[in-house]
Protein backbone atom coordinates (compact mmCIF):
# COMPACT_ATOMS: atom_id res chain seq x y z
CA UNK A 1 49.33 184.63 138.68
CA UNK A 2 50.36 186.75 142.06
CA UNK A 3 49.61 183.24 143.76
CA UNK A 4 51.90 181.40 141.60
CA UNK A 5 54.82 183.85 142.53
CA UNK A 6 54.31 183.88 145.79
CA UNK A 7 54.49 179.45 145.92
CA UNK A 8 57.87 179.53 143.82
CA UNK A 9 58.89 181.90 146.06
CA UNK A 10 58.13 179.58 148.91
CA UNK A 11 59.82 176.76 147.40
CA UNK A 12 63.12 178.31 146.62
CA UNK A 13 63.21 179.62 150.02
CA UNK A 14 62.71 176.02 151.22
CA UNK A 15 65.61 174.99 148.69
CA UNK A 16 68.26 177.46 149.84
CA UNK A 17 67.18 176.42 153.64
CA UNK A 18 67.58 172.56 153.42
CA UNK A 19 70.89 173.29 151.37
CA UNK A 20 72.36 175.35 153.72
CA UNK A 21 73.82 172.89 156.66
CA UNK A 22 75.28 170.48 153.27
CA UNK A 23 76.50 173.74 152.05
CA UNK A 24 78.40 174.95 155.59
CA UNK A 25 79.79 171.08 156.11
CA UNK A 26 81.12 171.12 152.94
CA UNK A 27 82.91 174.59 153.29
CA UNK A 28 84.40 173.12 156.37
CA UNK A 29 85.33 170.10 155.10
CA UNK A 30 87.03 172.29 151.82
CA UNK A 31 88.97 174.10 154.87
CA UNK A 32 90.02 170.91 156.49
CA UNK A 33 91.27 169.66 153.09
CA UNK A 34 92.80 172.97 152.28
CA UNK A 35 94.64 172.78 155.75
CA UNK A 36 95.58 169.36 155.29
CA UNK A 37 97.17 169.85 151.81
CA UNK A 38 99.15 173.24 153.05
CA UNK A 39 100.03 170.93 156.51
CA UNK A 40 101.16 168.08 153.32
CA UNK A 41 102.55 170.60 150.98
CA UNK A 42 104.91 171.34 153.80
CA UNK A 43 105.77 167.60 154.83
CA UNK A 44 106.35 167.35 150.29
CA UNK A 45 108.62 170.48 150.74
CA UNK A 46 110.53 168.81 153.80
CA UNK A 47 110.96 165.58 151.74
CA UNK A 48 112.12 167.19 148.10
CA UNK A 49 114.61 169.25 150.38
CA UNK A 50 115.92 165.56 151.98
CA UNK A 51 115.40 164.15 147.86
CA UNK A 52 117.74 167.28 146.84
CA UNK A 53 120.44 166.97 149.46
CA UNK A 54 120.38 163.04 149.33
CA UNK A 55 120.27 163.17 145.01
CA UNK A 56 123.44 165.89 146.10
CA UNK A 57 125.11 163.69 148.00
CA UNK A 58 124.77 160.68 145.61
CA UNK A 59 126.47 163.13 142.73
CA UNK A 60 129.12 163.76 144.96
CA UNK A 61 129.39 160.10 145.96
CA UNK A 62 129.12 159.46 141.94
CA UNK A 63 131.71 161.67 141.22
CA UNK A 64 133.78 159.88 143.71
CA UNK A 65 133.19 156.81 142.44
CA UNK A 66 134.80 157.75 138.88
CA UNK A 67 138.07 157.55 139.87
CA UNK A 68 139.91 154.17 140.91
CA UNK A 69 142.87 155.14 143.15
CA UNK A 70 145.83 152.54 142.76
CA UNK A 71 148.54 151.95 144.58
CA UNK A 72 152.45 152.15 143.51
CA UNK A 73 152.67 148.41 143.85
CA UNK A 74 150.31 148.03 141.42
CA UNK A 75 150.67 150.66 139.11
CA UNK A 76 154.79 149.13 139.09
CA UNK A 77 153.02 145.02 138.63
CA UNK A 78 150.72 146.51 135.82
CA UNK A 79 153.17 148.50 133.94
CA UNK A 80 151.02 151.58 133.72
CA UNK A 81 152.35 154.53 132.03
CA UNK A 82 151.11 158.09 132.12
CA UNK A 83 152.10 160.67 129.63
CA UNK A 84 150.69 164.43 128.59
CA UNK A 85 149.08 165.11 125.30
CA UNK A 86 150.97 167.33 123.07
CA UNK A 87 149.72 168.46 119.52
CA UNK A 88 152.47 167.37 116.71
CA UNK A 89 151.77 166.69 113.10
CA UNK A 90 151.68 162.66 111.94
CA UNK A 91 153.16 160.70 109.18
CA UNK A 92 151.02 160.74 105.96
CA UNK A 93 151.08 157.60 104.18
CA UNK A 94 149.46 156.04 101.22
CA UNK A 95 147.60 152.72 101.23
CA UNK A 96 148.21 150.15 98.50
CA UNK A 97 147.35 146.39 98.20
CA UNK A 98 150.86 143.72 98.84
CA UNK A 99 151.73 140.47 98.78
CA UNK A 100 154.26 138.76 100.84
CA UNK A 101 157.00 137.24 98.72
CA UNK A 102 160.35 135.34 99.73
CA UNK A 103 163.34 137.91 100.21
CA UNK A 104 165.32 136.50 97.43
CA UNK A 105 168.42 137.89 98.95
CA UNK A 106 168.31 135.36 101.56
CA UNK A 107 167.47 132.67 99.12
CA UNK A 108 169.17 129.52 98.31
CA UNK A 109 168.85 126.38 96.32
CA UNK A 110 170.95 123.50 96.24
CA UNK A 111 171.11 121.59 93.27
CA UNK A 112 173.66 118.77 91.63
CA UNK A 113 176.47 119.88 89.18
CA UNK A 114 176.88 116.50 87.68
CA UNK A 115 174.33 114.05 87.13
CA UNK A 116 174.07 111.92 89.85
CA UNK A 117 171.97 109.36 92.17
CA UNK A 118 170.50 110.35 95.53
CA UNK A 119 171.95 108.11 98.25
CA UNK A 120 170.87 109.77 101.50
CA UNK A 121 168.83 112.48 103.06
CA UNK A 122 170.29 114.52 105.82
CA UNK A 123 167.76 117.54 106.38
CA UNK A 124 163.48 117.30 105.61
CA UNK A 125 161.31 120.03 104.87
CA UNK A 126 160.50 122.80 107.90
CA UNK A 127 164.03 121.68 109.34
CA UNK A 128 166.08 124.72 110.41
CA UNK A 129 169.77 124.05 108.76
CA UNK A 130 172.85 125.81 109.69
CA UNK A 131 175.76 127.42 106.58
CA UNK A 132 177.70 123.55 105.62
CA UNK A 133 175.18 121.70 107.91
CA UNK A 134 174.97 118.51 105.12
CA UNK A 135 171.43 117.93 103.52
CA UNK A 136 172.39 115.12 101.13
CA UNK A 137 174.33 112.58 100.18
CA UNK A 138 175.07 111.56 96.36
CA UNK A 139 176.63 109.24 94.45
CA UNK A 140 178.16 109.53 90.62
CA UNK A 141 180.81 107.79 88.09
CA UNK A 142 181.80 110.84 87.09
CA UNK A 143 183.15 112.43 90.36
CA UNK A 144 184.23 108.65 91.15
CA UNK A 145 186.83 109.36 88.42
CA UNK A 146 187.55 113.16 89.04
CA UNK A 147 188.11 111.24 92.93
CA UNK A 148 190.62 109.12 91.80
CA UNK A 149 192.34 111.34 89.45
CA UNK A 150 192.94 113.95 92.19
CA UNK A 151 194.20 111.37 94.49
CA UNK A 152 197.06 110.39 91.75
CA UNK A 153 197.93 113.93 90.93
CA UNK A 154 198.27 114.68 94.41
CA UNK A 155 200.80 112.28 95.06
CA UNK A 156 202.50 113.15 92.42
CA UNK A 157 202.75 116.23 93.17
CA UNK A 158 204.04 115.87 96.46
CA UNK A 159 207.04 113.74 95.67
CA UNK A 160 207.93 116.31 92.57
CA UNK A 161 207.55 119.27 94.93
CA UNK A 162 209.65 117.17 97.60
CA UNK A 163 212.78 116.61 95.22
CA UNK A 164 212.49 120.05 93.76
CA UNK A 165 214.15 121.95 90.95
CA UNK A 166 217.40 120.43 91.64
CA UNK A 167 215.93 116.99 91.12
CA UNK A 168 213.55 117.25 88.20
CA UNK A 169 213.43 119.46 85.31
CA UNK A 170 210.99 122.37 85.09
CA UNK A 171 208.85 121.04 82.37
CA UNK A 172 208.38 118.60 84.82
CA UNK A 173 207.87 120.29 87.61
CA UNK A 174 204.80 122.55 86.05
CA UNK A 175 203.55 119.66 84.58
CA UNK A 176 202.76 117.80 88.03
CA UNK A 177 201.52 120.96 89.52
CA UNK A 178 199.55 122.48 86.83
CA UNK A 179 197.95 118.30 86.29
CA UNK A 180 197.34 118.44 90.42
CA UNK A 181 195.51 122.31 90.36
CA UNK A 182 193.32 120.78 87.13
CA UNK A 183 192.05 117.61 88.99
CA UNK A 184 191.26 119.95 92.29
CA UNK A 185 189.74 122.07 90.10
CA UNK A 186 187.37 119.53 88.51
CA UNK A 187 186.68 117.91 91.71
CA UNK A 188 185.30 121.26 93.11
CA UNK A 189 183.68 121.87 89.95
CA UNK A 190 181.62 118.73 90.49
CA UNK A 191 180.38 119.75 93.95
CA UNK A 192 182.82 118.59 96.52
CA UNK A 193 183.99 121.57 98.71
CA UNK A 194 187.58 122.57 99.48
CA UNK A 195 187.38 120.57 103.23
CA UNK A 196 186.06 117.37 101.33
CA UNK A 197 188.77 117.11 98.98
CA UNK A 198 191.72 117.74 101.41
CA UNK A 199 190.12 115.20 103.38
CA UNK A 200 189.98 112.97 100.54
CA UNK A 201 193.90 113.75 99.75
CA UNK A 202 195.24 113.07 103.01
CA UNK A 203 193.63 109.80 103.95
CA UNK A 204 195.97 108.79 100.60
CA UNK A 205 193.71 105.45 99.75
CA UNK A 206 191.87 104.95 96.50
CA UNK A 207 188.63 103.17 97.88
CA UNK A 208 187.66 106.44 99.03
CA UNK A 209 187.46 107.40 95.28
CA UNK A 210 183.59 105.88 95.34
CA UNK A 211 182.03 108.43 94.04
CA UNK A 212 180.10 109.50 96.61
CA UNK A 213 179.91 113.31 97.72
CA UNK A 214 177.62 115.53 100.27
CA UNK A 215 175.90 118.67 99.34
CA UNK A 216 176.14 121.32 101.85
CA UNK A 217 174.26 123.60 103.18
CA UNK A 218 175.23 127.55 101.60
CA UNK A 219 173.43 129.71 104.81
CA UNK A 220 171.24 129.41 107.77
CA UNK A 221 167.61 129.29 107.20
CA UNK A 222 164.69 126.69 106.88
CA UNK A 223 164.07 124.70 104.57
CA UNK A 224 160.70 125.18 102.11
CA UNK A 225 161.18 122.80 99.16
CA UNK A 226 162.96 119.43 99.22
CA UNK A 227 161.10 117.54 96.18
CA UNK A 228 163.03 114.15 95.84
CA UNK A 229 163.20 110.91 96.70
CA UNK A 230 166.51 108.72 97.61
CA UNK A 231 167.64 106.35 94.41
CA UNK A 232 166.17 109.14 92.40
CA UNK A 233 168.28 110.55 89.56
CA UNK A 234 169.46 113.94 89.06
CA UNK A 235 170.38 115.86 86.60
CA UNK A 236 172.82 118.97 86.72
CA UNK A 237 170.27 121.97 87.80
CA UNK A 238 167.63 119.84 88.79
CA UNK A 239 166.71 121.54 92.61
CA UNK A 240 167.13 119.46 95.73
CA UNK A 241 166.68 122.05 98.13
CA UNK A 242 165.46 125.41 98.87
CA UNK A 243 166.64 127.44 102.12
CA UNK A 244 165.49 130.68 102.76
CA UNK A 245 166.00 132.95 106.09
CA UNK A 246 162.86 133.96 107.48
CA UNK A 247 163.95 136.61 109.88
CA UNK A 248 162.81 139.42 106.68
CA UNK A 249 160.49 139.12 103.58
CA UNK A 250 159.69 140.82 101.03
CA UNK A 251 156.12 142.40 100.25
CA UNK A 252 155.46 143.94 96.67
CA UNK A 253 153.24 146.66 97.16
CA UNK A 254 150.99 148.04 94.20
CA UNK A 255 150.88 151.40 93.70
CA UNK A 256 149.29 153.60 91.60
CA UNK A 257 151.88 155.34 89.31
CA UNK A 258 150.52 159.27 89.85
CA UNK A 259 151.45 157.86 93.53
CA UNK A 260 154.50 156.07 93.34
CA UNK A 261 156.73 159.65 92.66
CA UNK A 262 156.17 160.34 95.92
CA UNK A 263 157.79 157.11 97.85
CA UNK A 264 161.83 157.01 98.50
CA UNK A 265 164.03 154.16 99.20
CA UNK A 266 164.37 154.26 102.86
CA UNK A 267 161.05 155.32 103.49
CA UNK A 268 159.19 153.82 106.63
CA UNK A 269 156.56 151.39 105.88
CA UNK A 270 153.98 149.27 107.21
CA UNK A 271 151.66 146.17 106.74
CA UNK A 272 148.69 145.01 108.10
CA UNK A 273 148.11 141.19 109.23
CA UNK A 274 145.17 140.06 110.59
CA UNK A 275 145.06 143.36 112.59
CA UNK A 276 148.50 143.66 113.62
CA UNK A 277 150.86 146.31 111.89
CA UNK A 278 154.05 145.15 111.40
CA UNK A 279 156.62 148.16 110.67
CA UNK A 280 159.69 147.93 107.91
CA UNK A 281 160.79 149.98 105.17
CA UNK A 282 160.84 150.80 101.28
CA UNK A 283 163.69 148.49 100.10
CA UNK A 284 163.32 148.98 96.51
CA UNK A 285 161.20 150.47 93.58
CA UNK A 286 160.57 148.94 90.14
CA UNK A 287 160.75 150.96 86.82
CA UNK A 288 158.90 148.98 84.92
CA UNK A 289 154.94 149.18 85.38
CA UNK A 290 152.56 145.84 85.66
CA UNK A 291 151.12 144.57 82.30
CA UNK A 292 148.22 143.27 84.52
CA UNK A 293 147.44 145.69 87.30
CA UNK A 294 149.38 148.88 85.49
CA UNK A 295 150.92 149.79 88.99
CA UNK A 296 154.01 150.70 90.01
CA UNK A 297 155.46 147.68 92.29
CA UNK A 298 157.73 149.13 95.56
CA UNK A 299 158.98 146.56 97.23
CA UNK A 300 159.01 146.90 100.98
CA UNK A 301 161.67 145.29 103.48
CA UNK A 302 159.81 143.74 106.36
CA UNK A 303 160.89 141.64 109.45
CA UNK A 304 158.85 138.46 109.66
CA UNK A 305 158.48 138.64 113.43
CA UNK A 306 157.25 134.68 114.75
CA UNK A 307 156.93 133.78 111.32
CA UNK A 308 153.42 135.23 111.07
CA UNK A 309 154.52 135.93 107.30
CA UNK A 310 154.43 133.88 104.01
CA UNK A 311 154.88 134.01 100.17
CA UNK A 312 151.54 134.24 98.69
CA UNK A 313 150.12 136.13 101.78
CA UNK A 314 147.86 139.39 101.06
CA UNK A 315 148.47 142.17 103.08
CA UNK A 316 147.62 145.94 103.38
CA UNK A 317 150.28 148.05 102.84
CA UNK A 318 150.98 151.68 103.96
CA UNK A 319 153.99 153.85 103.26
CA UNK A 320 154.98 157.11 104.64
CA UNK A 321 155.25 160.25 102.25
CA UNK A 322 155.88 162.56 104.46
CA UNK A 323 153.87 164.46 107.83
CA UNK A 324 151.35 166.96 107.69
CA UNK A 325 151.41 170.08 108.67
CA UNK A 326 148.40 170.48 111.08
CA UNK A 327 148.98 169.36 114.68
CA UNK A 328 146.89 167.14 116.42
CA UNK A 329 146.19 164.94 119.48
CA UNK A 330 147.54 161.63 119.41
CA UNK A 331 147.47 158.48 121.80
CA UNK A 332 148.35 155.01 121.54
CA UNK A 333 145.69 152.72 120.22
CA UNK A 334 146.00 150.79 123.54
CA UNK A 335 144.81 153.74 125.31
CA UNK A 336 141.43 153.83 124.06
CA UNK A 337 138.97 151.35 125.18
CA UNK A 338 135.73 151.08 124.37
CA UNK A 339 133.25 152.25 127.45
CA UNK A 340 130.10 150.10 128.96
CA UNK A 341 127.60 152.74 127.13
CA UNK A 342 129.89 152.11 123.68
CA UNK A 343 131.79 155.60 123.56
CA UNK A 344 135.49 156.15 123.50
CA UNK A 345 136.97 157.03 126.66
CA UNK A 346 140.96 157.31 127.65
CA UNK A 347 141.68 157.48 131.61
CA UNK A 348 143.31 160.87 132.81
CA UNK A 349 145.76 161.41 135.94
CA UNK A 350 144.00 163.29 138.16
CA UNK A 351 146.48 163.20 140.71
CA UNK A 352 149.45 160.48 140.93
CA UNK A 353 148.14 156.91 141.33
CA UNK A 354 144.14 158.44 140.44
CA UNK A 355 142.37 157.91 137.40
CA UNK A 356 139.45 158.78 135.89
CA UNK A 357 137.35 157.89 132.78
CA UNK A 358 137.11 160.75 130.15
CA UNK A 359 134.88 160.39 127.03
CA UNK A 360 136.91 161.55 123.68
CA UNK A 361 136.02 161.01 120.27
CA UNK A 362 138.20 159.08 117.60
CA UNK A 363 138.73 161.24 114.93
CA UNK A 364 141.99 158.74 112.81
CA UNK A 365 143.40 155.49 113.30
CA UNK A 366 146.63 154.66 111.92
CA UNK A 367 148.97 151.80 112.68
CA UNK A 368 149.58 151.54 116.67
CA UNK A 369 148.45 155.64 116.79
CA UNK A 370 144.68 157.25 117.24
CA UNK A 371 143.95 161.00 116.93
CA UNK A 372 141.45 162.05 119.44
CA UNK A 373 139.50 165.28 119.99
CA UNK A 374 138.05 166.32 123.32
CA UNK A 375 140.87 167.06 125.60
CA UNK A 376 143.32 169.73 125.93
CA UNK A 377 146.88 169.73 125.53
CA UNK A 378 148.86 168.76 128.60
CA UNK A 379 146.46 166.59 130.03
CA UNK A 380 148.37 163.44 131.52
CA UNK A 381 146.33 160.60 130.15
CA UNK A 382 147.12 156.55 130.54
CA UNK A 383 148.88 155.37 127.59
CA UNK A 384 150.00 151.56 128.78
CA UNK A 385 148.21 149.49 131.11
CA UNK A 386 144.38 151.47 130.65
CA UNK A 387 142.99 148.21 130.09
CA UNK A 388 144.08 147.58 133.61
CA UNK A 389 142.84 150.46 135.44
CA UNK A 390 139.30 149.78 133.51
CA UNK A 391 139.48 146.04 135.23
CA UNK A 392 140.17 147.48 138.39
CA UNK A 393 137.52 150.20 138.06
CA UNK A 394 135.01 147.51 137.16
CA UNK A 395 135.88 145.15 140.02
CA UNK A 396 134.67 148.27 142.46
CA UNK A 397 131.64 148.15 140.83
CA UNK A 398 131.76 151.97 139.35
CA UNK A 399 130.47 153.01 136.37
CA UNK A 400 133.63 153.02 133.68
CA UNK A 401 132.23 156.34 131.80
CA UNK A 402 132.19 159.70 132.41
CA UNK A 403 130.49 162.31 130.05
């Protein structure tokens, strides 16, 4: 047993011994590595400290970037306009659904008195007429005869009136005048016009006593219905033409009746059209309500700027009721654009002629206005032309947002 200690013994000694020189290289070698990772950690330091003062220098750079600095030339070429933020309250309105109807007050249709036989046309459908521009040209046996009769009268009358009291008696003398005023009278009846039957009096002859007359235009306007053919006979009533001026139409707005106490005559009101508000006013509200819809109808007065409107149209409606009372921040719509990342952003003056992208967020649109949140009151911020300054922000290759 002592002899087996002693041999273990031995043989650890041995171990610890042959170890020993792996043992001391790889302590030096740990040294060398240690010393080469402080010598590295340094040369890491020195670079992160170049990385921090170059990633400074790009924020600064970045910063710079934001802005696009124009000049007065082109801020006069692209119309830009700067104004500061103030809180005020906006219009409140109500929303109802219209329809775009002719304004009847600026309605016309021509139609025959007598029955007659269409001879000529003078205007087609779409044509733009002017007030007693002639559209049409009839012929009839009855104003043939009414022609003829005025013709005689007239003549008669100017010889009595010639030779006078002195002359003729005064039975006579009323009777020519009061037979000349009748056969005017029926003539005009019939559809000629005052100029047409002077005309027809002073030339004197009887052939002109055909029968044939020309219907007149009664206003400017266009023309939107003209459903006949020549040779076609018409009958007192029957309609010829219809001339309406397009400048202004009327929209009938339906609104709900718990609503409708709150609208006035003279309000301001707007419509929507394919995205573009179009601003008039409240020309009139009915009494009575719809058997179909049960709304109240308010019919709104609106100018039909290039034609974009016509009967039978649907539109949006809005009309103002009044403002609120709690102030906010409001821009044009213009003045918000979309950025690259998809936020809102408008473009504030930092100093005259430079810009730079803010981020807000788009609380309310209304017609033409926006309500923002995110700046402060008094900020100068691009109203017209921001479209402009994002172009020429974009051209420089920046990036158009800012949060």
């Amino acid at each position: 047993m002592k002899k087996q200690r002693i041999i273990i013994g031995l043989l650890a000694t041995t171990l610890i011994t042959t170890s020993a020189p792996w043992a001391g290289e790889g302590h030096g070698h740990e040294q060398e590595e240690a010393g080469h990772t402080e010598t590295n950690g340094h040369e890491e330091s020195g670079h992160d400290g170049e990385a921090d003062k170059e990633e400074h220098g790009h924020e600064g750079d970045h910063a710079e970037e934001n802005v696009v600095r124009l000049g007065p030339e082109q801020l006069k070429a692209a119309d830009i306009q700067v104004e500061s933020l103030q809180a005020a309250p906006l219009p409140e309105e109500i929303e109802a659904p219209g329809e775009v109807q002719l304004n009847l007050y600026a309605t016309s249709q021509v139609t025959p008195r007598i029955e007659a036989q269409v001879v000529e046309r003078l205007a087609r459908l779409g044509d733009h007429v002017r007030k007693g521009q002639p559209l049409v040209v009839l012929s009839s046996a009855d104003m043939a005869e009414a022609q003829g009769a005025l013709i005689i009268a007239a003549r008669e009358w100017q010889r009595v009136r010639k030779l006078g009291l002195k002359v003729v008696s005064q039975q006579r003398y009323l009777e020519s005048r009061v037979a000349y005023q009748q056969a005017l009278s029926k003539l005009l009846a019939y559809g000629m016009t005052d100029e047409q039957a002077k005309k027809l009096m002073r030339g004197g002859n009887v052939t002109r006593a055909d029968g044939s007359f020309t219907l007149l235009s009664p206003q400017d306007g266009v023309v939107i219905r003209d459903e006949f053919v020549v040779g076609q006979m018409v009958n007192p009533g029957d309609l010829l033409f219809e001339i309406t001026d397009e400048s202004t139409v009327w929209v009938e707005a339906h609104v709900n009746p718990g609503l409708a106490s709150q609208v006035k005559v003279g309000a301001p009101a707007r419509i929507n059209v394919e995205g573009n508000w179009i601003e008039g006013k409240v020309a009139q509200i009915h009494h009575t309500l719809d058997e179909t819809t049960r709304t109240i109808a308010v019919r709104l007065e609106i100018p039909n700027v290039g034609d974009l409107l016509h009967p039978g149209q649907f539109v949006t409606a809005r009309i103002g009721i009044g403002e609120s009372t709690t102030p906010v921040l409001s821009v044009s719509l213009e003045a918000v654009l979309r950025s690259p990342d998809g936020d809102w952003q408008v473009f504030v003056e930092k100093e005259p002629g430079e810009f730079e992208p803010v981020e807000v967020e788009v609380v309310r649109q209304l017609p033409g206005i926006a309500v923002i949140e995110g700046l402060k009151p008094g900020v100068r911020v691009v109203t017209r032309g921001a479209f402009f300054v994002q172009s020429e922000m974009a051209k420089s290759g920046f990036a158009v947002h800012n949060h």
